[in-house]
Structures are given as C-alpha cells and as structure tokens.
N, C-alpha and C. Protein backbone atom coordinates (compact mmCIF):
# COMPACT_ATOMS: atom_id res chain seq x y z
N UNK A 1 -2.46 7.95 -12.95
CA UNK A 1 -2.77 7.15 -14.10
C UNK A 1 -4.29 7.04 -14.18
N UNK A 2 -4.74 7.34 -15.39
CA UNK A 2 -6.18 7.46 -15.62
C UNK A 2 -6.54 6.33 -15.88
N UNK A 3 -7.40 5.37 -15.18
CA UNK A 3 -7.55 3.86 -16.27
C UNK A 3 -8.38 4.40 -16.69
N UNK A 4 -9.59 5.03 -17.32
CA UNK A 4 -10.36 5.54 -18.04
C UNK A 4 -10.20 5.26 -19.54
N UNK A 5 -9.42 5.50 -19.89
CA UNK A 5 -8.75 5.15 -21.00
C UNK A 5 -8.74 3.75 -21.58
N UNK A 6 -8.15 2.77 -20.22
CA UNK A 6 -8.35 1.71 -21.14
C UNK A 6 -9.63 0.48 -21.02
N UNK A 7 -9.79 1.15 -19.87
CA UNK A 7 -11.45 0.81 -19.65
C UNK A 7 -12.07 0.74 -21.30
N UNK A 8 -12.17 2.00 -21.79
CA UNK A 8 -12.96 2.13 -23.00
C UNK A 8 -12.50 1.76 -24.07
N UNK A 9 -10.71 1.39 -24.14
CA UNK A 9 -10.35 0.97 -25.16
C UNK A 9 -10.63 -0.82 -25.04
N UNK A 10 -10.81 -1.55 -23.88
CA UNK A 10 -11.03 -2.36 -23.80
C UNK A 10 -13.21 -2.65 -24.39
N UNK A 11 -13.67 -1.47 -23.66
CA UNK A 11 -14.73 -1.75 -24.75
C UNK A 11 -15.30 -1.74 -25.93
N UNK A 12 -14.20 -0.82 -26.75
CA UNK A 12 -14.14 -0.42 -27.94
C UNK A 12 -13.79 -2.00 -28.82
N UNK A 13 -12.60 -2.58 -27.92
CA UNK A 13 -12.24 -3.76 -28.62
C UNK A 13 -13.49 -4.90 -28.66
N UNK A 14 -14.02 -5.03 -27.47
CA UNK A 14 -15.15 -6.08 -27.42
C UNK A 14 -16.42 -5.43 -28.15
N UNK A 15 -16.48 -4.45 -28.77
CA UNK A 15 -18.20 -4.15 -30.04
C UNK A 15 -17.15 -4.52 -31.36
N UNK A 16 -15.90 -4.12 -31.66
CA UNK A 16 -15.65 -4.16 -32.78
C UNK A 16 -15.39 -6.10 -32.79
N UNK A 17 -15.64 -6.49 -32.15
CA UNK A 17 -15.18 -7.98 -32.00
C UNK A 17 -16.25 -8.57 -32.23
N UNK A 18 -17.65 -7.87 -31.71
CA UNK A 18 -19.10 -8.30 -31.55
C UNK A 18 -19.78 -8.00 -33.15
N UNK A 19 -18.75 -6.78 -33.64
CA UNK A 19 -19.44 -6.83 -35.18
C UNK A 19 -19.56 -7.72 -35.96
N UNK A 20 -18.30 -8.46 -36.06
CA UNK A 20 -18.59 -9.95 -37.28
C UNK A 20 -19.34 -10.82 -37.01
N UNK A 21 -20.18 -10.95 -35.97
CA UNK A 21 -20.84 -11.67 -35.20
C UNK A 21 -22.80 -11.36 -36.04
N UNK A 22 -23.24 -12.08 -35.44
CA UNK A 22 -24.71 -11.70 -35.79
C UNK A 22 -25.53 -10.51 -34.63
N UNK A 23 -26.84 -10.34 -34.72
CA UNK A 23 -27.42 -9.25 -34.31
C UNK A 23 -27.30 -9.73 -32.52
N UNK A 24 -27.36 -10.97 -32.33
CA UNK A 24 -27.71 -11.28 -30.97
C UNK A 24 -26.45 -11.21 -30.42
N UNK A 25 -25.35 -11.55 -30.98
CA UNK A 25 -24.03 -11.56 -30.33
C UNK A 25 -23.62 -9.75 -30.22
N UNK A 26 -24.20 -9.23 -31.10
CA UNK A 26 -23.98 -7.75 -30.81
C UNK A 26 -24.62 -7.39 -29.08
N UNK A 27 -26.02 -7.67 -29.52
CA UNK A 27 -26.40 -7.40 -28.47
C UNK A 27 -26.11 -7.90 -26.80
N UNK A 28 -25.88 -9.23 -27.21
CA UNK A 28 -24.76 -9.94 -25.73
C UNK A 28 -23.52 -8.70 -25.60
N UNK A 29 -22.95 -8.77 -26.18
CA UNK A 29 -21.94 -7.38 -26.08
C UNK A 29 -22.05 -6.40 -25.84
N UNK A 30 -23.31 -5.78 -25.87
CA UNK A 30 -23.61 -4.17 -25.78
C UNK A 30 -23.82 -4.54 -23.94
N UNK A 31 -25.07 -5.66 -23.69
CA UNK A 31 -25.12 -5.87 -22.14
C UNK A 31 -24.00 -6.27 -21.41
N UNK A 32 -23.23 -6.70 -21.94
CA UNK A 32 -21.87 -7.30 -21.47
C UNK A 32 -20.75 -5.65 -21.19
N UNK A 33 -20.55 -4.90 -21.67
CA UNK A 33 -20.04 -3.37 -22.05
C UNK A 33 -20.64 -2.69 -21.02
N UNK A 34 -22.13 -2.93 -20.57
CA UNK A 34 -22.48 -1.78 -19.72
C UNK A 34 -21.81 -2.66 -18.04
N UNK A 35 -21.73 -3.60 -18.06
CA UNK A 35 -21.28 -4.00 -16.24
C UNK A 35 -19.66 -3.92 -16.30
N UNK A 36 -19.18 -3.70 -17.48
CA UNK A 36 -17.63 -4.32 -17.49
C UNK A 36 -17.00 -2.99 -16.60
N UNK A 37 -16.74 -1.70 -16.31
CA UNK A 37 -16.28 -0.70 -15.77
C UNK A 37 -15.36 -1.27 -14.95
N UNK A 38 -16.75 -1.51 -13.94
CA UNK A 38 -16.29 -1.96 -12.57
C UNK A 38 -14.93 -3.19 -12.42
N UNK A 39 -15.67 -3.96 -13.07
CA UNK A 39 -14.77 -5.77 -13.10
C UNK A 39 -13.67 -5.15 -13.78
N UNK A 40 -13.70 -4.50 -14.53
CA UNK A 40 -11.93 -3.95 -15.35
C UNK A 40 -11.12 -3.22 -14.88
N UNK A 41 -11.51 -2.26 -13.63
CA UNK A 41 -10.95 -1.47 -12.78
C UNK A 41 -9.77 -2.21 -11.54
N UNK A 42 -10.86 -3.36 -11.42
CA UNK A 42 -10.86 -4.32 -10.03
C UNK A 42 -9.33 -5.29 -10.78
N UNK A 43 -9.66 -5.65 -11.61
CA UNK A 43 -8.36 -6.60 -12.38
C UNK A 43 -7.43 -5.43 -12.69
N UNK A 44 -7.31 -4.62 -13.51
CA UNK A 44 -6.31 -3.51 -13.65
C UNK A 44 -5.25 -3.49 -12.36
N UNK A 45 -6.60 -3.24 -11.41
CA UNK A 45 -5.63 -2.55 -10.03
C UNK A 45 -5.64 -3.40 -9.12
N UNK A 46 -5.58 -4.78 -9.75
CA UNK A 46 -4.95 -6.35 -8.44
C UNK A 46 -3.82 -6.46 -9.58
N UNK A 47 -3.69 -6.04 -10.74
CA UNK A 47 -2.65 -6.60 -11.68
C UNK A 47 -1.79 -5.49 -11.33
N UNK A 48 -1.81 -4.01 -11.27
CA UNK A 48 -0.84 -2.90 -10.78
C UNK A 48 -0.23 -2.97 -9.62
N UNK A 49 -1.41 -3.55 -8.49
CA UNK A 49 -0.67 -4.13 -7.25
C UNK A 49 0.31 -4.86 -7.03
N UNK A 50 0.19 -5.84 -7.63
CA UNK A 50 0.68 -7.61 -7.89
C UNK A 50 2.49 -6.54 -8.30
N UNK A 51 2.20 -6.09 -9.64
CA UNK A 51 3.49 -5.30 -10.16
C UNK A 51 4.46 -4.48 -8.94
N UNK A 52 3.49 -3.77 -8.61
CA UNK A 52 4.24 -3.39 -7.19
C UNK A 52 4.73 -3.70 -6.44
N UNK A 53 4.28 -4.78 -6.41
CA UNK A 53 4.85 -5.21 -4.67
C UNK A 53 5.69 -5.94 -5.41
N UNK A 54 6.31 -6.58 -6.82
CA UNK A 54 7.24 -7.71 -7.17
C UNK A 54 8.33 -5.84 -7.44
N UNK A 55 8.10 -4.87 -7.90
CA UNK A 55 9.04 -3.80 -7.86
C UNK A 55 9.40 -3.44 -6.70
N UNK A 56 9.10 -3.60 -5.48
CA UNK A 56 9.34 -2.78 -4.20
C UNK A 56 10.00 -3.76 -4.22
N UNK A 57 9.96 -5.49 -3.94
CA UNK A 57 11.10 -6.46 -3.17
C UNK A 57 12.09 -6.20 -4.23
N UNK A 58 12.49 -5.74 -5.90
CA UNK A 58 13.69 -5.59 -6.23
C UNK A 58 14.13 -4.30 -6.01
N UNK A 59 13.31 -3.06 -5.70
CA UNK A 59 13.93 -1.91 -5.07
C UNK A 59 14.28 -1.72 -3.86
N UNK A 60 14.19 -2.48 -2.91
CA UNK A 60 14.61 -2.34 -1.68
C UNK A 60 15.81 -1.84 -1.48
N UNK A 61 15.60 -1.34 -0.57
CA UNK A 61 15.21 -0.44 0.76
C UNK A 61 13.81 0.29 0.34
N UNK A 62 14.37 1.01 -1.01
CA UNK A 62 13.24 1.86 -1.79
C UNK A 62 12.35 1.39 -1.92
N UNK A 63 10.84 1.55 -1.76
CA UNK A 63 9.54 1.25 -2.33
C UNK A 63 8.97 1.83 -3.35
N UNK A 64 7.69 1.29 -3.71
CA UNK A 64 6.68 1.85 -4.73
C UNK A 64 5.25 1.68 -4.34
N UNK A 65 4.70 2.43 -3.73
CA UNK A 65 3.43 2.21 -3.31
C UNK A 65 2.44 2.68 -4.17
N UNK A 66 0.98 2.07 -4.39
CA UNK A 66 0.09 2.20 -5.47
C UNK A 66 -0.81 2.96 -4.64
N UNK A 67 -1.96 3.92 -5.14
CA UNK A 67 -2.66 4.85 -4.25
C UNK A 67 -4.04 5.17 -5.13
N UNK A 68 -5.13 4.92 -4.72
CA UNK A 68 -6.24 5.03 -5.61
C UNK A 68 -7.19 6.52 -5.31
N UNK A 69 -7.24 7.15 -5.73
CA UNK A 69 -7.71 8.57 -5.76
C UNK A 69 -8.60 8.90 -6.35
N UNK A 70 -9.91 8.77 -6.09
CA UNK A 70 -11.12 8.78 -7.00
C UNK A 70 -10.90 7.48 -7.57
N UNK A 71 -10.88 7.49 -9.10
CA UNK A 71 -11.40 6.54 -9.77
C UNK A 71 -9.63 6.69 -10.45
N UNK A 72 -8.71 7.55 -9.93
CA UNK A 72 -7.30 7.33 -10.91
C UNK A 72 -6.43 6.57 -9.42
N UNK A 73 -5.56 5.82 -10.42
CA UNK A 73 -4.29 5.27 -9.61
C UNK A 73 -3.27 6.05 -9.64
N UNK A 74 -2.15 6.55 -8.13
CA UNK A 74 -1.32 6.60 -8.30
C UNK A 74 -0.27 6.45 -7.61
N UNK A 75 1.14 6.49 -8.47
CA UNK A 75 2.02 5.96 -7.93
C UNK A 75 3.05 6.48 -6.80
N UNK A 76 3.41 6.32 -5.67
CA UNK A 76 4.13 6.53 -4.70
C UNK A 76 5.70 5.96 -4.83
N UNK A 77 6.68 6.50 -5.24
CA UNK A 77 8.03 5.82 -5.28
C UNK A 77 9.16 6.47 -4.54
N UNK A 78 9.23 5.78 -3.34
CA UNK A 78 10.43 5.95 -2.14
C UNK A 78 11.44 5.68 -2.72
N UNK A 79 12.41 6.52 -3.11
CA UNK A 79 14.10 6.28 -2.91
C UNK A 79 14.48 5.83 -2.19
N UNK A 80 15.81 5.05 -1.89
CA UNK A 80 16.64 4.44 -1.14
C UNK A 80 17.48 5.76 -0.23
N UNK A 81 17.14 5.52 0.90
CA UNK A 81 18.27 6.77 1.43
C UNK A 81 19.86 6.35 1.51
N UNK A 82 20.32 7.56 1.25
CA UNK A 82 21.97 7.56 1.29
C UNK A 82 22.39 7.53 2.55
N UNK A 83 23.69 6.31 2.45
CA UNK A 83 24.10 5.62 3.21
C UNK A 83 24.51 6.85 4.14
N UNK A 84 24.69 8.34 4.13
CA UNK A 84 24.89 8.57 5.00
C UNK A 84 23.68 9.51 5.77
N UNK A 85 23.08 8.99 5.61
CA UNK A 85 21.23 9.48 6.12
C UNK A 85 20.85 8.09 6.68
N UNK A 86 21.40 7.21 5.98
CA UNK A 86 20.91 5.56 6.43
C UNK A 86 20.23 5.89 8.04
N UNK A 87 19.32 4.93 8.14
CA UNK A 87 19.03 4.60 9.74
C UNK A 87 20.11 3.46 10.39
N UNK A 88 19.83 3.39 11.56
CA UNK A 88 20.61 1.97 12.00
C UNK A 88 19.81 0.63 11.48
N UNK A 89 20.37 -0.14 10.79
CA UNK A 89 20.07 -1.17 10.25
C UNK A 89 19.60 -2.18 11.50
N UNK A 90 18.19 -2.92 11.02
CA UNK A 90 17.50 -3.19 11.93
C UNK A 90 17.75 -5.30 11.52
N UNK A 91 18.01 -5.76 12.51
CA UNK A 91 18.15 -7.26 12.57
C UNK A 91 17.12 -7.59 11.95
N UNK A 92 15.86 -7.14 12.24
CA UNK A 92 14.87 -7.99 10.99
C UNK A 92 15.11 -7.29 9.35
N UNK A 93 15.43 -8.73 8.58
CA UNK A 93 15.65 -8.73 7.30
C UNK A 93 14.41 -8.01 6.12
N UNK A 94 14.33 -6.81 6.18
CA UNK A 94 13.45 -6.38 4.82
C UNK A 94 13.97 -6.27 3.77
N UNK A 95 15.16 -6.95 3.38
CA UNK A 95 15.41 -7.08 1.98
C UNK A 95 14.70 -8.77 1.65
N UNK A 96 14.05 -9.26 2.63
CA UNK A 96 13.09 -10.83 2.09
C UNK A 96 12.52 -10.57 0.73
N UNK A 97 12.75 -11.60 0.33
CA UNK A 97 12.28 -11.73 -1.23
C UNK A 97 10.76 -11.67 -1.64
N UNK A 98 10.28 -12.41 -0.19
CA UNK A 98 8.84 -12.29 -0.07
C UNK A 98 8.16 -11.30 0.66
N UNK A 99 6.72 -11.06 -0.12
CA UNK A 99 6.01 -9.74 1.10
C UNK A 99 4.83 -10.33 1.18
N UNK A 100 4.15 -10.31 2.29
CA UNK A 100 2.79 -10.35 2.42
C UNK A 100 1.78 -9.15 2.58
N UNK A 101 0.62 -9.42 1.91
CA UNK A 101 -0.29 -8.53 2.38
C UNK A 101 -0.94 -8.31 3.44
N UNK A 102 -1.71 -7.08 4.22
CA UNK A 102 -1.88 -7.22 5.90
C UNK A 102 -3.20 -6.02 5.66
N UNK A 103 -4.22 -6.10 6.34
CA UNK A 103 -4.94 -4.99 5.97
C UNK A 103 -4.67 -4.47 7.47
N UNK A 104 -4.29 -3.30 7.68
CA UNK A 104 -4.70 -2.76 8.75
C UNK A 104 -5.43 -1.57 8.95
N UNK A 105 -6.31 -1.33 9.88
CA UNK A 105 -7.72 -0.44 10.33
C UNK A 105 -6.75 0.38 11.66
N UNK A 106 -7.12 1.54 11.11
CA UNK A 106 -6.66 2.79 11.89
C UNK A 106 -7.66 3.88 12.63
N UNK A 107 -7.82 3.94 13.61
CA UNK A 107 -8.58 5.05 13.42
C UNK A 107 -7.94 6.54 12.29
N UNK A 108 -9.04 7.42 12.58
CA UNK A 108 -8.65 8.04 11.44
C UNK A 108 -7.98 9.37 11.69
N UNK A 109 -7.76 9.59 13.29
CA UNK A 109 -6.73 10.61 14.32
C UNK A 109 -5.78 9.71 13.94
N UNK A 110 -5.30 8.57 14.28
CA UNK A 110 -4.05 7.95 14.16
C UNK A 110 -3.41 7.98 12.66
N UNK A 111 -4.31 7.49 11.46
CA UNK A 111 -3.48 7.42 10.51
C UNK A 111 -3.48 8.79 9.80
N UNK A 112 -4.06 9.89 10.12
CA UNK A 112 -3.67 11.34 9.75
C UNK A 112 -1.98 11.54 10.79
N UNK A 113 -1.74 10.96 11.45
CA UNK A 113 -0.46 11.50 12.31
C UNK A 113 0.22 10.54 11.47
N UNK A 114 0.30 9.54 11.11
CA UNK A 114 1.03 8.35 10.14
C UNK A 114 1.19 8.61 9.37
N UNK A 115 0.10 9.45 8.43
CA UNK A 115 0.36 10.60 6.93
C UNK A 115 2.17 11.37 7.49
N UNK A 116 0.83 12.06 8.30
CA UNK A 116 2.58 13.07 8.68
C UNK A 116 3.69 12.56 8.85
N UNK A 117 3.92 11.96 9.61
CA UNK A 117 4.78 11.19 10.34
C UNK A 117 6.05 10.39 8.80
N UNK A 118 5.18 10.19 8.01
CA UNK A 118 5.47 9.50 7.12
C UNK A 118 6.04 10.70 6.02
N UNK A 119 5.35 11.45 5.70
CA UNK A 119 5.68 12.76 4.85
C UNK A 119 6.85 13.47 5.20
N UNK A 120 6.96 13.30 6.79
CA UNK A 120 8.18 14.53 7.23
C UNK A 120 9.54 13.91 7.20
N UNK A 121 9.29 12.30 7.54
CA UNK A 121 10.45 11.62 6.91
C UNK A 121 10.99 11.06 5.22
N UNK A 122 10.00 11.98 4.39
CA UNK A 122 10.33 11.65 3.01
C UNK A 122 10.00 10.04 2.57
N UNK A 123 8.71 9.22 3.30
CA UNK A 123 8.52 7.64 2.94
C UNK A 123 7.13 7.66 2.57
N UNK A 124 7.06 6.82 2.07
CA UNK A 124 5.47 6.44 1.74
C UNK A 124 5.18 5.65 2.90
N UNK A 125 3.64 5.97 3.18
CA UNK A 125 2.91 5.59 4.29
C UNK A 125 3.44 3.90 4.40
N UNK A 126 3.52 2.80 3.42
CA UNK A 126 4.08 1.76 3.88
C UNK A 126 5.23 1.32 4.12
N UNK A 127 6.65 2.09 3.83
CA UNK A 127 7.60 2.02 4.14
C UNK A 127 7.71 2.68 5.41
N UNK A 128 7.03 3.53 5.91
CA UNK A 128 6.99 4.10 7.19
C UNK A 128 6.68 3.36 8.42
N UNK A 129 5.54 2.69 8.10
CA UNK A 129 5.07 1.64 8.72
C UNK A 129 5.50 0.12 8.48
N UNK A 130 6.49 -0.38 7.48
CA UNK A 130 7.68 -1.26 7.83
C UNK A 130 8.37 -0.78 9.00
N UNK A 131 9.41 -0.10 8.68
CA UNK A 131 10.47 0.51 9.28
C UNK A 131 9.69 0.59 10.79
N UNK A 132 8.62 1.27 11.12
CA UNK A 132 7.95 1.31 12.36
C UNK A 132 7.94 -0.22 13.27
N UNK A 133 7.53 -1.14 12.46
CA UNK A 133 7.00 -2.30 13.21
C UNK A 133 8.70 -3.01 13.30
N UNK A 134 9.65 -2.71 12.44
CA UNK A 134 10.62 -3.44 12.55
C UNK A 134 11.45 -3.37 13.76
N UNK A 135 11.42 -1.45 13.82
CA UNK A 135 11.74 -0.62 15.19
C UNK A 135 11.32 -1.58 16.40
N UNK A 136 9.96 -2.04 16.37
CA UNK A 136 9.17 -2.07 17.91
C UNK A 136 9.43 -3.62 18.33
N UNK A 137 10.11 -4.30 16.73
CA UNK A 137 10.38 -5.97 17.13
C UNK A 137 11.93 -6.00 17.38
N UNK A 138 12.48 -5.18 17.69
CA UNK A 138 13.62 -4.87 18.23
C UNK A 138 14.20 -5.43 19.33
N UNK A 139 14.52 -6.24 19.92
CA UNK A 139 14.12 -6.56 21.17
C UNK A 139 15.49 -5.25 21.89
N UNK A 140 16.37 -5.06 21.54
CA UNK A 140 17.33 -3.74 22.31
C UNK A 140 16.21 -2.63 22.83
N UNK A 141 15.16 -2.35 21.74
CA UNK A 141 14.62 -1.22 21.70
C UNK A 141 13.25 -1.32 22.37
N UNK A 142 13.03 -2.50 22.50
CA UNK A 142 11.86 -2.76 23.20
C UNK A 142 11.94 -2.60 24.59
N UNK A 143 13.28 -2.95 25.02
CA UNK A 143 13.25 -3.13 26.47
C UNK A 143 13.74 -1.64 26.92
N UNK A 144 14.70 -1.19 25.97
CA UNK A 144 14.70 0.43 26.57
C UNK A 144 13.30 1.42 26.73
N UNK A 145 12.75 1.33 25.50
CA UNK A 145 11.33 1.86 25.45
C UNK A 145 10.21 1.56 26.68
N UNK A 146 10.65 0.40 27.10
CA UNK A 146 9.65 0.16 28.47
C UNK A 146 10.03 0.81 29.80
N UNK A 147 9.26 1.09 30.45
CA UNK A 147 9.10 1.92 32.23
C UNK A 147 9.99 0.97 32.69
N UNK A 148 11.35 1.65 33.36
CA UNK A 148 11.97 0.77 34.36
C UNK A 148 10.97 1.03 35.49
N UNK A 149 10.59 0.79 36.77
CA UNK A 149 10.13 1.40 37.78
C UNK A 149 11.20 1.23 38.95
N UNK A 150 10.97 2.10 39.57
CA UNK A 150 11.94 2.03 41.15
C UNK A 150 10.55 1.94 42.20
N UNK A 151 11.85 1.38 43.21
CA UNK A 151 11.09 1.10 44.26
C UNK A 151 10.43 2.66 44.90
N UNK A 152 9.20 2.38 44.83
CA UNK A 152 8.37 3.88 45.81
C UNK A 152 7.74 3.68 44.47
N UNK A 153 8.00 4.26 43.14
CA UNK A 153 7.23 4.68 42.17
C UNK A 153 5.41 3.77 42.01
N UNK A 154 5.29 3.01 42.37
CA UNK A 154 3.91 2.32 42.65
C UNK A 154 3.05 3.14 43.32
N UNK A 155 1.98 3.09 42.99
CA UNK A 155 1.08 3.16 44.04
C UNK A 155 -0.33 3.08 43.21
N UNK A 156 -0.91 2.20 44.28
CA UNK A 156 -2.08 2.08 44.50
C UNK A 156 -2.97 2.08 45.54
N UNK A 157 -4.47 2.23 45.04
CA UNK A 157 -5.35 3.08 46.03
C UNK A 157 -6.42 4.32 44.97
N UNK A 158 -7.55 4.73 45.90
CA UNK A 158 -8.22 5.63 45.22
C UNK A 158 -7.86 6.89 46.00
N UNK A 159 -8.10 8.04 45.14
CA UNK A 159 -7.72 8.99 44.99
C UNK A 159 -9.12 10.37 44.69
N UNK A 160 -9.37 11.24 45.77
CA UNK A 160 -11.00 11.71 46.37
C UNK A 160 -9.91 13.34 45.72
C-alpha cells in the first residue's frame, strides 16, 4: 500500500481549504504542507496498526501483520491452519480478546533465522513468535527440554 497517495490527497485538501481564506492563511498552509509528510505517515500507520491488531484478535488463530518497506506498508495475512495440520493446542489461551504490544531487539543473526524459521512454517514473523513463546511457557515442555543429568555427568576443574 502506497500512502503516497493520500499523503498528497490530504494536502491537496488543506490548499484548496486555504483558498477561501485570505493571502496569510494561504500562506500558513503552504508552511503547514511542507512538514505534514512525516506527521501523516506516523498517524496513517498507528491507525493501520491499531486496525490490525483489532483484525488478528477476530482472526485467530490466523493473523495479519503490518510491514513497512521503504516508505510503503504492507500487509502480512496468516491463514488459520487446518485442523488436520493443527499443532497441539497449547494451555496458554491465544484466542484472548486482548493483545499487547512488546518491542523486542534481536540481534540481527538471530532474527534472519526467525525470518526463516517463520517462512518455512508458512507464519508471519509474529505468529511465529507467539506460538514460540507459548511453546517455551509450557511447563510439560519446559521440563522435557531441560538436561536431566546423571550421576558422573558433572565435572568440574580446569582443563590444560
């Protein structure tokens, strides 16, 4: 989605608005037109967000993730997998009505394997990373996933 478009139709509307006006109100408008880009981009795409995330909690399982690419938005939309592809359904509830936002910082080896990781299972990078964290709050799966140790397997000491 190009906002480009309405970027300018939005400035188109504020000179033709500034015409019935006198010479100074033109000119408030013309300075007002050259900073607006930015600030109209920024509201556009907290208002496309906002949309999203109220479409992903009624598409669930399925998502819709928003993705900014240069200066265009676009859209990411996960299908629901068929029940017989389903995963094992995980005790924590992601059909919640509510979502929060979370910023998380990756290095940038890790979230290129998260791309993948995410691509080869057919999800968008944030449904991937639901499903991930829901996995690891597992408590069945947590405790299998951890090192049993046996007795001998220890050791400590330095090593020449």
């Amino acid at each position: 989605m190009e906002l480009g478009r309405h970027v300018e139709d939005l400035r188109r509307q504020l000179m033709q608005t500034a015409e019935s006006g006198t010479e100074d109100t033109r000119a408030v408008a013309e300075r007002l037109v050259a900073g607006l880009d930015a600030a109209t981009r920024m509201v556009i795409l907290d208002v496309l967000s906002t949309a999203v995330g109220e479409i992903t909690r009624d598409l669930a399982p399925g998502s819709v993730d928003i993705r900014l690419r240069g200066r265009d938005v676009e859209f990411v939309v996960t299908q629901p997998v068929a029940d017989s592809e389903e995963r094992a359904v995980s005790p924590v509830d992601l059909d919640d009505a509510s979502t929060s936002r979370t910023t998380l910082r990756l290095p940038d080896s890790l979230k290129s394997r998260v791309d993948d990781a995410a691509s080869a299972d057919g999800l968008s990078v944030n449904t991937w990373l639901v499903r991930a964290v829901a996995d690891a709050l597992q408590p069945k799966q947590r405790r299998s996933a951890q090192r049993t140790l046996r007795k001998g397997d220890n050791f400590a000491g330095w090593v020449r």
